[in-house]
N, C-alpha and C. Protein backbone atom coordinates (compact mmCIF):
# COMPACT_ATOMS: atom_id res chain seq x y z
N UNK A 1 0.85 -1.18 0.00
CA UNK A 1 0.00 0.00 0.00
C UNK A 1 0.89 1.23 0.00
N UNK A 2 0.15 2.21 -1.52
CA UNK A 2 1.63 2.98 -1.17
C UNK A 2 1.09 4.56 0.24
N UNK A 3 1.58 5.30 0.28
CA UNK A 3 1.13 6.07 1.56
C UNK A 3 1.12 7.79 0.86
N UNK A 4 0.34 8.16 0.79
CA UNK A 4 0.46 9.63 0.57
C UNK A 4 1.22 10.77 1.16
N UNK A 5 2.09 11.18 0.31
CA UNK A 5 2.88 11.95 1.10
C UNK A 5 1.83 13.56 1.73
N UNK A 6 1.47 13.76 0.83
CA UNK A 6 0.54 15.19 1.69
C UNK A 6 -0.73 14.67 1.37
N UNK A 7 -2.41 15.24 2.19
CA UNK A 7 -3.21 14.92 1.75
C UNK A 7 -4.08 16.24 2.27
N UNK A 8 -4.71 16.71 1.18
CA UNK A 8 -5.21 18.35 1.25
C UNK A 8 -6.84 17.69 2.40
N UNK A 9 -7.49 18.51 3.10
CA UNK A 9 -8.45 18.41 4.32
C UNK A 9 -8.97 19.64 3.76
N UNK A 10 -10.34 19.19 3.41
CA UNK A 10 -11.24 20.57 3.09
C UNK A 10 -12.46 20.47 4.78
N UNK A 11 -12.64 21.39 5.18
CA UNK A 11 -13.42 21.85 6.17
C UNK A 11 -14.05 23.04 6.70
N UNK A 12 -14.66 22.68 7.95
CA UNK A 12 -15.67 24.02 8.24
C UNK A 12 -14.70 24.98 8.89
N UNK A 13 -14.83 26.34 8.34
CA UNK A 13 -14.52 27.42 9.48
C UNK A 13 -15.05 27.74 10.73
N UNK A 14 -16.42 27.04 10.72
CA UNK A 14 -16.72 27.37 11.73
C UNK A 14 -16.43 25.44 12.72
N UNK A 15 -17.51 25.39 13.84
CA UNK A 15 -16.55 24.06 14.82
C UNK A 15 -17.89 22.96 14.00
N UNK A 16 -19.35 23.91 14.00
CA UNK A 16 -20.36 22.93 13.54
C UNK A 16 -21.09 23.02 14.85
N UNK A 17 -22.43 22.38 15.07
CA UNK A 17 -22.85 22.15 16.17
C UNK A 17 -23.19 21.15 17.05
N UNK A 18 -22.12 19.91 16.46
CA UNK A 18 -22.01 18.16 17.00
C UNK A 18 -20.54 18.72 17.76
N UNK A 19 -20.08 18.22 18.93
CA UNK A 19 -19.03 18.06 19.23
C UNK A 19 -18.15 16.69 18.47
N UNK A 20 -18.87 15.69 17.51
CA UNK A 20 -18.11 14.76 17.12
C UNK A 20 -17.89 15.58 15.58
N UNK A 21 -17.80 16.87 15.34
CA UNK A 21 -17.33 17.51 14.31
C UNK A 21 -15.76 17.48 14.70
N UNK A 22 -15.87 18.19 16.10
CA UNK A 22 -14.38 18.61 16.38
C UNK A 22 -13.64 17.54 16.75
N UNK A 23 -14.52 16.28 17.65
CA UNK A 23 -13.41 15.01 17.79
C UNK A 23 -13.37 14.52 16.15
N UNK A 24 -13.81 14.81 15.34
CA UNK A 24 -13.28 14.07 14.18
C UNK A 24 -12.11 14.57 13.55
N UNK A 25 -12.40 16.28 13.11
CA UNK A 25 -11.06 16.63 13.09
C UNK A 25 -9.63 16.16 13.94
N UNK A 26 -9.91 16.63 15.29
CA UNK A 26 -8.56 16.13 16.23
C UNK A 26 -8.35 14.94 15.82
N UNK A 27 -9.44 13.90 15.76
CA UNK A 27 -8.13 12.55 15.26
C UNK A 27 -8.09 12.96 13.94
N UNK A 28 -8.00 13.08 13.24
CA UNK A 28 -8.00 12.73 11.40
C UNK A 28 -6.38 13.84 11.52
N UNK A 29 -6.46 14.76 12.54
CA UNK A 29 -5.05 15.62 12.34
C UNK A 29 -3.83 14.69 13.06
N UNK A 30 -4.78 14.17 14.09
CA UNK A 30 -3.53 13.08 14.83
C UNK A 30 -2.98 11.84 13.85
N UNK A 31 -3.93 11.60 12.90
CA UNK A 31 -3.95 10.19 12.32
C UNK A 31 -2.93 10.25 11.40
N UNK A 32 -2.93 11.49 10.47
CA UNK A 32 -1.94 12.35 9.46
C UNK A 32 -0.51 12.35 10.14
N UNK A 33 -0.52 12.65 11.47
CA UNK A 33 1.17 12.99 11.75
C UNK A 33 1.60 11.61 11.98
N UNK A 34 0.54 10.72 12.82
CA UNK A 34 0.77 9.34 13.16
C UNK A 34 1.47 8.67 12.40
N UNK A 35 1.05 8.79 10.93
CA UNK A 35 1.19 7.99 9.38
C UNK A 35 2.06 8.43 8.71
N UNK A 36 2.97 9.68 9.14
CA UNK A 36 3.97 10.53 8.34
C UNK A 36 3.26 10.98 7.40
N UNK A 37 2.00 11.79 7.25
CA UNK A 37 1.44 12.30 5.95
C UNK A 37 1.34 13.81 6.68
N UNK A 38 1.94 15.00 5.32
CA UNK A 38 1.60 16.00 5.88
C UNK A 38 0.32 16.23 5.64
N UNK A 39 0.00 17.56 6.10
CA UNK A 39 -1.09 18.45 5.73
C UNK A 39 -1.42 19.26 4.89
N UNK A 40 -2.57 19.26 4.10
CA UNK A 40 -2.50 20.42 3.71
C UNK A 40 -3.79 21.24 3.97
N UNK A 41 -4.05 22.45 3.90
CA UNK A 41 -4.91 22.80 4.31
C UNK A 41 -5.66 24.39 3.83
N UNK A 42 -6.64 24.72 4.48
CA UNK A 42 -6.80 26.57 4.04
C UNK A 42 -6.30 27.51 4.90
N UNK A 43 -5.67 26.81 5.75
CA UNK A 43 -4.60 27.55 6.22
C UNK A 43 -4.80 28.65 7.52
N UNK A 44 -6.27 28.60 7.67
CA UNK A 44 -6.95 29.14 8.73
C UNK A 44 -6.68 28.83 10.22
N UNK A 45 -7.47 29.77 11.46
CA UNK A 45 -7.15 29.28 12.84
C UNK A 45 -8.02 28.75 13.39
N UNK A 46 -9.82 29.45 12.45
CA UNK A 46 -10.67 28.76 12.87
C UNK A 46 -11.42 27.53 12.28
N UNK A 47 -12.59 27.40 13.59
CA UNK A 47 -13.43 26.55 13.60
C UNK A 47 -12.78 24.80 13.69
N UNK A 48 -13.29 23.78 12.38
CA UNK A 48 -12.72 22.72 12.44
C UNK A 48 -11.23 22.80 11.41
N UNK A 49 -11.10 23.98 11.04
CA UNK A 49 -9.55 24.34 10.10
C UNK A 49 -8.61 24.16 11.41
N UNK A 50 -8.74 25.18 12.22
CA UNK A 50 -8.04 25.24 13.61
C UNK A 50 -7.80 24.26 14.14
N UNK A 51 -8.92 23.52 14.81
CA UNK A 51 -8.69 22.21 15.08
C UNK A 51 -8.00 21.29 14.56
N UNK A 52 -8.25 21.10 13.14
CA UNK A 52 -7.61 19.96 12.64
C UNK A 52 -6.21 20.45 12.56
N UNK A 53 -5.55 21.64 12.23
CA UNK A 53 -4.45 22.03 12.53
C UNK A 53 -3.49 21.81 13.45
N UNK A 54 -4.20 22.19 14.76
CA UNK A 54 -3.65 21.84 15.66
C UNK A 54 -3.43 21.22 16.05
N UNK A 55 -4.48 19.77 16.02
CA UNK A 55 -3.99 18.70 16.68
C UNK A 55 -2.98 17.99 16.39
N UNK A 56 -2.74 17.94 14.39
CA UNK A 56 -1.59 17.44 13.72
C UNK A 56 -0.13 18.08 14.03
N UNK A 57 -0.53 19.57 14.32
CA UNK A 57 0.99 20.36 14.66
C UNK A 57 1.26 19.96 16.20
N UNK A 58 0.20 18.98 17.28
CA UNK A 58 0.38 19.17 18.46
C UNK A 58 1.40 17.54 18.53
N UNK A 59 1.33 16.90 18.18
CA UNK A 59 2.10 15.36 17.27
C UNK A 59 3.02 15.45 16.80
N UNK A 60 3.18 16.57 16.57
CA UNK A 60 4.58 17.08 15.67
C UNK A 60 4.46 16.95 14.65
N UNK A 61 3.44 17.38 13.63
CA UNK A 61 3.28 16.71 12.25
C UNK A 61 3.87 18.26 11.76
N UNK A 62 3.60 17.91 10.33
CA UNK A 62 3.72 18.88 9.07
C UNK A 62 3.16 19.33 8.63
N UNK A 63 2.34 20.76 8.57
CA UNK A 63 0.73 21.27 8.11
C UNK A 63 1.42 22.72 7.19
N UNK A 64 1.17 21.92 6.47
CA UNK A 64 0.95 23.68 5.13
C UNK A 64 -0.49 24.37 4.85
N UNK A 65 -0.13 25.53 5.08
CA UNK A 65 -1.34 26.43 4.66
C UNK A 65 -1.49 27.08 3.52
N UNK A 66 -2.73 27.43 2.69
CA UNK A 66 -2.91 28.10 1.37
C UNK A 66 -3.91 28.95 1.74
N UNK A 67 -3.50 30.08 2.04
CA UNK A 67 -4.63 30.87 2.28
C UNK A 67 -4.57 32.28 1.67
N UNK A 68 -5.57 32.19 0.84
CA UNK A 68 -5.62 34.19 -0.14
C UNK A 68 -5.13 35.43 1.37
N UNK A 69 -4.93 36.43 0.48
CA UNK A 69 -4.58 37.19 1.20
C UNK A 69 -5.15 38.06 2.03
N UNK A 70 -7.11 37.92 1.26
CA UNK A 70 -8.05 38.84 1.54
C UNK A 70 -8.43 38.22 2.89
N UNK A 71 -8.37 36.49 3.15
CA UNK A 71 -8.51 36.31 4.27
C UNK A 71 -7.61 36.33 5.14
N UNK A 72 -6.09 36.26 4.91
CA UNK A 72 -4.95 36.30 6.21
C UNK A 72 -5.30 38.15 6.57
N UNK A 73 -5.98 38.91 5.98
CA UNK A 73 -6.08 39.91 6.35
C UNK A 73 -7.08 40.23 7.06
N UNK A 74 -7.64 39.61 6.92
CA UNK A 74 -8.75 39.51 8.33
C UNK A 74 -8.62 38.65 9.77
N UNK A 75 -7.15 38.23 9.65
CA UNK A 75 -6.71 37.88 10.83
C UNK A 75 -7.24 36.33 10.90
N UNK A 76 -7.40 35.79 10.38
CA UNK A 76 -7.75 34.46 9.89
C UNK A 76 -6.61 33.08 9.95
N UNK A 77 -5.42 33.75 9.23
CA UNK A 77 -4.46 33.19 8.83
C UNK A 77 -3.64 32.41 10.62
N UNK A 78 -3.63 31.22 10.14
CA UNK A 78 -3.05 30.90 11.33
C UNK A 78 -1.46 30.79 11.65
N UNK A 79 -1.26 31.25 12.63
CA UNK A 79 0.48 31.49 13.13
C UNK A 79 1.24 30.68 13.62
N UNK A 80 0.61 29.34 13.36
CA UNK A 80 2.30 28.71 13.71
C UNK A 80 2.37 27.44 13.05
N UNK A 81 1.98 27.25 12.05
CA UNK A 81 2.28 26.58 10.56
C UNK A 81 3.73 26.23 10.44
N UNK A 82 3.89 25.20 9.78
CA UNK A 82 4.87 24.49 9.18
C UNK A 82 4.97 25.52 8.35
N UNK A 83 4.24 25.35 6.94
CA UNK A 83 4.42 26.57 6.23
C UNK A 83 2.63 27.04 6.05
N UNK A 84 2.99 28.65 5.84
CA UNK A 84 1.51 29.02 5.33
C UNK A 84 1.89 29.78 3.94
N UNK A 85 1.48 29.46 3.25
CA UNK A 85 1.22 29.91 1.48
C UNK A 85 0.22 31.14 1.20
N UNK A 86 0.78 32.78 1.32
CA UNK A 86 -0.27 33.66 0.91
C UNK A 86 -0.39 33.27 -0.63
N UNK A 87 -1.76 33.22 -1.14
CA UNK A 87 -1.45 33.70 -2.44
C UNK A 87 -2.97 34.42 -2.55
N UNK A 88 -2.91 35.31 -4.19
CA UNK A 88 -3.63 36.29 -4.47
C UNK A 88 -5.16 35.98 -4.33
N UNK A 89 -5.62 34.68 -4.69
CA UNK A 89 -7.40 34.48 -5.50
C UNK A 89 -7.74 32.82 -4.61
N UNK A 90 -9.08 32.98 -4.52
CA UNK A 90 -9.80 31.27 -3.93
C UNK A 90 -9.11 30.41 -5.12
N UNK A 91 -8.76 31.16 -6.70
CA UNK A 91 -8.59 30.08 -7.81
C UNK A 91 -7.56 29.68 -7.21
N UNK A 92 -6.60 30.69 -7.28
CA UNK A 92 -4.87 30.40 -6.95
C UNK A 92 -4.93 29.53 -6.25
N UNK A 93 -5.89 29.59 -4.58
CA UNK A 93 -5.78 28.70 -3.71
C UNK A 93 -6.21 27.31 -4.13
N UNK A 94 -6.54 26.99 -4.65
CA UNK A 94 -7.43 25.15 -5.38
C UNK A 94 -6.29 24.78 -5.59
N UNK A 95 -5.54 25.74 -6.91
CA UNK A 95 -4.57 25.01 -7.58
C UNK A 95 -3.61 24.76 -7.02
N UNK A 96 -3.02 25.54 -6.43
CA UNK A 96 -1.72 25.04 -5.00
C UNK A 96 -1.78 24.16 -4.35
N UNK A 97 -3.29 24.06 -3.81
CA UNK A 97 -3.68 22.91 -3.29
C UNK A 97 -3.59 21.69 -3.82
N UNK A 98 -3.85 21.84 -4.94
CA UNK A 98 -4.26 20.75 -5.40
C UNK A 98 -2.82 19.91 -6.50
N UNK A 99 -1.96 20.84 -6.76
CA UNK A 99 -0.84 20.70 -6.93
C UNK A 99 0.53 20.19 -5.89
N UNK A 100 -0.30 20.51 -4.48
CA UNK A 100 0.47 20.05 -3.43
C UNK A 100 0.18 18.85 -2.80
N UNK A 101 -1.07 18.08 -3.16
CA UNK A 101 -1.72 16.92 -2.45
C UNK A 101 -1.55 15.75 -3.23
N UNK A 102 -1.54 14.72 -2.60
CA UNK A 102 -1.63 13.53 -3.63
C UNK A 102 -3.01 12.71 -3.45
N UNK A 103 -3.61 13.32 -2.06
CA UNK A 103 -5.22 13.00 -2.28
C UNK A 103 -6.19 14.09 -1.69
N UNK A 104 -7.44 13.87 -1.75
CA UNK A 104 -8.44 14.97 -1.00
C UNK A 104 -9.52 14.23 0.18
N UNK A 105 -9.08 15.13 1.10
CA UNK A 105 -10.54 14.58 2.37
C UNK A 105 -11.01 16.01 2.62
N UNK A 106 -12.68 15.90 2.98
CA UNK A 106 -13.67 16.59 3.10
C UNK A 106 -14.16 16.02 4.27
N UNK A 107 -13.86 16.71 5.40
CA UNK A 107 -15.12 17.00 6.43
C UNK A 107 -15.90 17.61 6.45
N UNK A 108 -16.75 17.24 7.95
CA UNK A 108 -18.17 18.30 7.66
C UNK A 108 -17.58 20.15 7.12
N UNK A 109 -18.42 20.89 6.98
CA UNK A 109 -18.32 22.15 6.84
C UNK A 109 -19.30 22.63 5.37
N UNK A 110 -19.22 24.06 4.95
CA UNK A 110 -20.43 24.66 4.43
C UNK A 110 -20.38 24.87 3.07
N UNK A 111 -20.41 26.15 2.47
CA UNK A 111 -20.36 26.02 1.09
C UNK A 111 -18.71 26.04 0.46
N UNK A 112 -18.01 26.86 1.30
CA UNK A 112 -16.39 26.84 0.76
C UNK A 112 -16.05 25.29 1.04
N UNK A 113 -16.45 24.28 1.91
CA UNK A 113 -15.73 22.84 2.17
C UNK A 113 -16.11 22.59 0.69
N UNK A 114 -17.49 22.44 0.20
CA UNK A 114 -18.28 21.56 -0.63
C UNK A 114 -17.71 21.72 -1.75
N UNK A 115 -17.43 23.21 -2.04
CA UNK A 115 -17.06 23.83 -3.69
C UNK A 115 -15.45 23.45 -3.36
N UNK A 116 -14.80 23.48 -3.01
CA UNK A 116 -13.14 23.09 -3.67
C UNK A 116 -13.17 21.95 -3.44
N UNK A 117 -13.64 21.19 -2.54
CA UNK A 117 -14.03 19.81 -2.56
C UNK A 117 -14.39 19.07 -3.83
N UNK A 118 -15.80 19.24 -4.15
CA UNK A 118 -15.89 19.45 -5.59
C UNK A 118 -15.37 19.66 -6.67
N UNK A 119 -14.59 20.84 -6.85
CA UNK A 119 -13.88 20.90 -7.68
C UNK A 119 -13.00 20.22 -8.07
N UNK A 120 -12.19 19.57 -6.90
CA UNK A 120 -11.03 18.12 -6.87
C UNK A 120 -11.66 17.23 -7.36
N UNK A 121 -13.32 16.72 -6.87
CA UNK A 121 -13.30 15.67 -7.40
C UNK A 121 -14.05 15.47 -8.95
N UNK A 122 -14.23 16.64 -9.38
CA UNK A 122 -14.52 17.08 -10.68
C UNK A 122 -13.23 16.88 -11.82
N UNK A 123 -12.13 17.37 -10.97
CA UNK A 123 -11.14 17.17 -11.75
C UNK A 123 -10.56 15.74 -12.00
N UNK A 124 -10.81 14.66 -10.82
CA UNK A 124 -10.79 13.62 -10.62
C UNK A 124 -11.62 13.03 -11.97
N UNK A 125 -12.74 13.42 -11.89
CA UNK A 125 -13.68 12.44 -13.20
C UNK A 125 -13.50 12.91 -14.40
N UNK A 126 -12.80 14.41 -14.19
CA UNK A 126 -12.35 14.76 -15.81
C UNK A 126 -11.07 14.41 -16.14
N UNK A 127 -10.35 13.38 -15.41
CA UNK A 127 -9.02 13.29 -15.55
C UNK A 127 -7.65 14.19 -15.57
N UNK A 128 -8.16 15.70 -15.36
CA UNK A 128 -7.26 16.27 -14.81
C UNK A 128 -6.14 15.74 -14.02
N UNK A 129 -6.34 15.29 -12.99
CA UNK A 129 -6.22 14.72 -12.02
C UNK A 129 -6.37 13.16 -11.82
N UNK A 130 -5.64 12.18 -11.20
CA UNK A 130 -5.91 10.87 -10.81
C UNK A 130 -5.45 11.25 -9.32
N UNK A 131 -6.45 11.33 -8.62
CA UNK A 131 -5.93 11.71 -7.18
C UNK A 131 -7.40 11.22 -6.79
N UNK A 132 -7.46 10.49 -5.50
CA UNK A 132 -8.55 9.89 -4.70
C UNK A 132 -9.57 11.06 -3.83
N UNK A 133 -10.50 11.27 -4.22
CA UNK A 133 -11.41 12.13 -2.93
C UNK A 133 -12.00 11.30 -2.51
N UNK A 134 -12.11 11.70 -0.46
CA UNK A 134 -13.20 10.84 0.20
C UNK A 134 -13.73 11.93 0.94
N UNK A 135 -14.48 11.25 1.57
CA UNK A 135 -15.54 12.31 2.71
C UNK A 135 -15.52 11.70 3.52
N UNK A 136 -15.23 12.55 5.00
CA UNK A 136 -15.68 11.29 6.40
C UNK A 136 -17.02 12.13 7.02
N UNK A 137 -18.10 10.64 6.90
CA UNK A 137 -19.03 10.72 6.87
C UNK A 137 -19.66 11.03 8.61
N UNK A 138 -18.91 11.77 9.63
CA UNK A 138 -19.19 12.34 10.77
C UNK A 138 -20.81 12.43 10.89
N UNK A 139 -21.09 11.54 11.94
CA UNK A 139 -22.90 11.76 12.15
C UNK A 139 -24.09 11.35 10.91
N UNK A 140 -23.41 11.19 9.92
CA UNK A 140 -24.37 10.84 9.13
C UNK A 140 -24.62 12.54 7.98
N UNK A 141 -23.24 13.24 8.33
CA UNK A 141 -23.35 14.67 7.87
C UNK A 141 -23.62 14.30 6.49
N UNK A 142 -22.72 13.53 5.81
CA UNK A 142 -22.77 13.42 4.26
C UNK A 142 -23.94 12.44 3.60
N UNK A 143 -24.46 11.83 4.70
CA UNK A 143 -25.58 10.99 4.19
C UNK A 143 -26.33 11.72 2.69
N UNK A 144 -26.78 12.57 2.37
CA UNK A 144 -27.08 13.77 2.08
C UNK A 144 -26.76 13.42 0.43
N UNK A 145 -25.29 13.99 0.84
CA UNK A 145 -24.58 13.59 -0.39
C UNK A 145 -24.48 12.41 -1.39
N UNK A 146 -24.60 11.03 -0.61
CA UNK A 146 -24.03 10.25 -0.94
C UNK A 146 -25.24 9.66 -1.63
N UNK A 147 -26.36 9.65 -0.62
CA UNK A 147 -27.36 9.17 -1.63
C UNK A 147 -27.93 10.19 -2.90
N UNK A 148 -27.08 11.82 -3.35
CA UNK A 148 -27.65 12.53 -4.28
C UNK A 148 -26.69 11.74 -5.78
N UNK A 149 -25.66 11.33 -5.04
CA UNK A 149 -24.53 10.67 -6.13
C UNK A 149 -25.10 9.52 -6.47
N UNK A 150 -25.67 8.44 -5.22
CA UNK A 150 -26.35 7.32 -5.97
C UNK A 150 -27.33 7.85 -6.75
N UNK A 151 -28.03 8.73 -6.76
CA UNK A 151 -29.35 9.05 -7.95
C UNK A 151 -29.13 9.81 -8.98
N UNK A 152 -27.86 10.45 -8.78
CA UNK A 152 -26.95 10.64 -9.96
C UNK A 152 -26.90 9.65 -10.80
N UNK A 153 -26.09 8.65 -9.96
CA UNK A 153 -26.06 7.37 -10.74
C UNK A 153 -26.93 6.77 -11.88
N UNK A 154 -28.31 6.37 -10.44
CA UNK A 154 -29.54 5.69 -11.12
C UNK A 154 -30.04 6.73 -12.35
N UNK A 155 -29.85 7.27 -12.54
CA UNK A 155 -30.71 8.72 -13.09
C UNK A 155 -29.76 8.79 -14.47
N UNK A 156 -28.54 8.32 -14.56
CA UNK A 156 -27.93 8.41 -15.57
C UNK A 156 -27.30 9.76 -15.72
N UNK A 157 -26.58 10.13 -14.87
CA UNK A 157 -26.06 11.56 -14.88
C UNK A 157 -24.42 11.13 -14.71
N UNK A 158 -24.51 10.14 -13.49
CA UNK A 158 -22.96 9.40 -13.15
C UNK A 158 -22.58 8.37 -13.82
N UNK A 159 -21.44 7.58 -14.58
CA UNK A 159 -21.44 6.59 -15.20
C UNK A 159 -20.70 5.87 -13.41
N UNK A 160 -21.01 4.72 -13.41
CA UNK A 160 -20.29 3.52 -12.43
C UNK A 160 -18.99 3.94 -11.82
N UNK A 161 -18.08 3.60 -12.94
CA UNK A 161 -16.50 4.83 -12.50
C UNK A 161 -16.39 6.31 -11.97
N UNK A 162 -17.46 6.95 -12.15
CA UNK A 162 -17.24 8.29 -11.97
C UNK A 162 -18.02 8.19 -10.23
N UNK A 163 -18.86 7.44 -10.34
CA UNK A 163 -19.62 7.08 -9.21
C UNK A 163 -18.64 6.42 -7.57
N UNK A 164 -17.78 5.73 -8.38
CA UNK A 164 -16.96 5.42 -7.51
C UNK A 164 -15.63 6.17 -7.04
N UNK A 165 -15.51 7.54 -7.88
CA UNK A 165 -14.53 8.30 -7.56
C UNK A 165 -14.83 8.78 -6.00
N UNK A 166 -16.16 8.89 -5.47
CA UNK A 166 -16.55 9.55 -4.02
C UNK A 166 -16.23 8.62 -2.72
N UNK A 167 -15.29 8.18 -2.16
CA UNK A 167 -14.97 7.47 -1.25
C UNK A 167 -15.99 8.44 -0.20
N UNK A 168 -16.62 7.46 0.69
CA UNK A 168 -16.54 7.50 2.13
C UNK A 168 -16.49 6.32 3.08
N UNK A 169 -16.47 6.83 4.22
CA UNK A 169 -16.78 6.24 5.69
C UNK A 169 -16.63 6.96 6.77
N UNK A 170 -17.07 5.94 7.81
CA UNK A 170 -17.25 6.65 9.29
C UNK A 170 -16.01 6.53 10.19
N UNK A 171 -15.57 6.04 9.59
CA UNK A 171 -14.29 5.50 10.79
C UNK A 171 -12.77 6.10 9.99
N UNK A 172 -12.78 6.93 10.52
CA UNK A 172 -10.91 8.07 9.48
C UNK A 172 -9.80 6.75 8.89
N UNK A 173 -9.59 6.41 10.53
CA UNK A 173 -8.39 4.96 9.94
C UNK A 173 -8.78 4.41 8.75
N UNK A 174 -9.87 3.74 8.49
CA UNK A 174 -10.20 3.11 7.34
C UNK A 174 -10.19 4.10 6.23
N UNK A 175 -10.42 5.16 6.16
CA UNK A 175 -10.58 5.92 5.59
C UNK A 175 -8.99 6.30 4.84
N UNK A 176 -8.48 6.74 5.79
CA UNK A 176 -7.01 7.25 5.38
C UNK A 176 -6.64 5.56 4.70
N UNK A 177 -7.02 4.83 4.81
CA UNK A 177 -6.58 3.30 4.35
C UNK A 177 -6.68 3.65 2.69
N UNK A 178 -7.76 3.64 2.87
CA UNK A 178 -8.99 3.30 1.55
C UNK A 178 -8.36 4.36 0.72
N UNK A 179 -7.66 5.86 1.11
CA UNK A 179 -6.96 6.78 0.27
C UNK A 179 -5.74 6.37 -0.12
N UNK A 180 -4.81 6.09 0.73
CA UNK A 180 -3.63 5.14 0.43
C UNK A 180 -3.69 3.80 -0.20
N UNK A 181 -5.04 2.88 -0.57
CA UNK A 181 -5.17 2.08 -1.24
C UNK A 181 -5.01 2.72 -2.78
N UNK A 182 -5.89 3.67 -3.05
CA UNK A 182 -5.91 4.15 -4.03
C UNK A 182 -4.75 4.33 -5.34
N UNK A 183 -5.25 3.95 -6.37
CA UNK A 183 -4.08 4.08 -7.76
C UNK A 183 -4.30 4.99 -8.14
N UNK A 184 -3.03 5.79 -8.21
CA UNK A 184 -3.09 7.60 -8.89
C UNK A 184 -2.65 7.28 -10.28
């Protein structure tokens, strides 16, 4: 199994209103330093960004940040990063990202998690990209999702392969497995 060297974490700015939002982050940041995989991230202090940050930098891991400039200027930007990456535009930020990861995870969080999230795994089915996206499915948050992709499916919108580009589960370990299983 080969092991991902960085793996980009899309999430909420804010914490959410389950406390198993924030224990999911803390392990999934512990699980990353555990495994020698860095981070990558939006580079933020809050909500579940913060969290998951921290817990990986509290392990001693490796967490890079990509964060535009319009938000480190609102005091956003978090200070004690491995590295943090200003750059100019949300575009700039995808592509760095996404140039720096060798896979994508999505926790809970709102419309910024969903859309660059998305976008990875868009690029994923357009072949841009051969890089694995999953979602950890915290509480049943992505339930949502998963059955809009199966009716994608049924509905003839998703072909089978493209259907199977959406990894999830409930349990991170397996999860981070199931990404490192993955053929890029």
């Amino acid at each position: 199994m080969s092991v991902p060297g960085r793996i980009c974490v899309f999430c909420g700015s804010n914490a959410g209103a389950h406390p198993a939002y924030r224990q999911a982050a803390q392990t999934v940041g512990r699980l990353l330093c555990r495994r020698g995989i860095e981070l990558v991230y939006g580079g933020g202090h809050v909500g579940l960004m913060g969290v998951l940050a921290d817990a990986c930098l509290s392990e001693g891991g490796r967490v890079i940040g990509v964060i535009p400039q319009a938000l480190a200027d609102k005091e956003k930007a978090h200070g004690g990063l491995t590295q943090l990456r200003i750059v100019k535009s949300m575009h700039e930020r995808k592509f760095l990202m996404a140039e720096l990861s060798d896979a994508f995870l999505a926790l809970p969080g709102g419309y910024g998690t969903w859309e660059e999230f998305f976008e990875m795994l868009t690029w994923s089915q357009l072949a841009i990209q051969r890089k694995a996206c999953a979602v950890l499915n915290v509480n049943g948050y992505y339930d949502p999702l998963l059955e809009m992709a199966d009716r994608a499916l049924s509905e003839g919108f998703l072909r089978g392969d493209h259907r199977g580009l959406l990894l999830a589960d409930v349990d991170p370990e397996r999860l981070l497995d199931r990404l490192s299983a993955h053929e890029a």
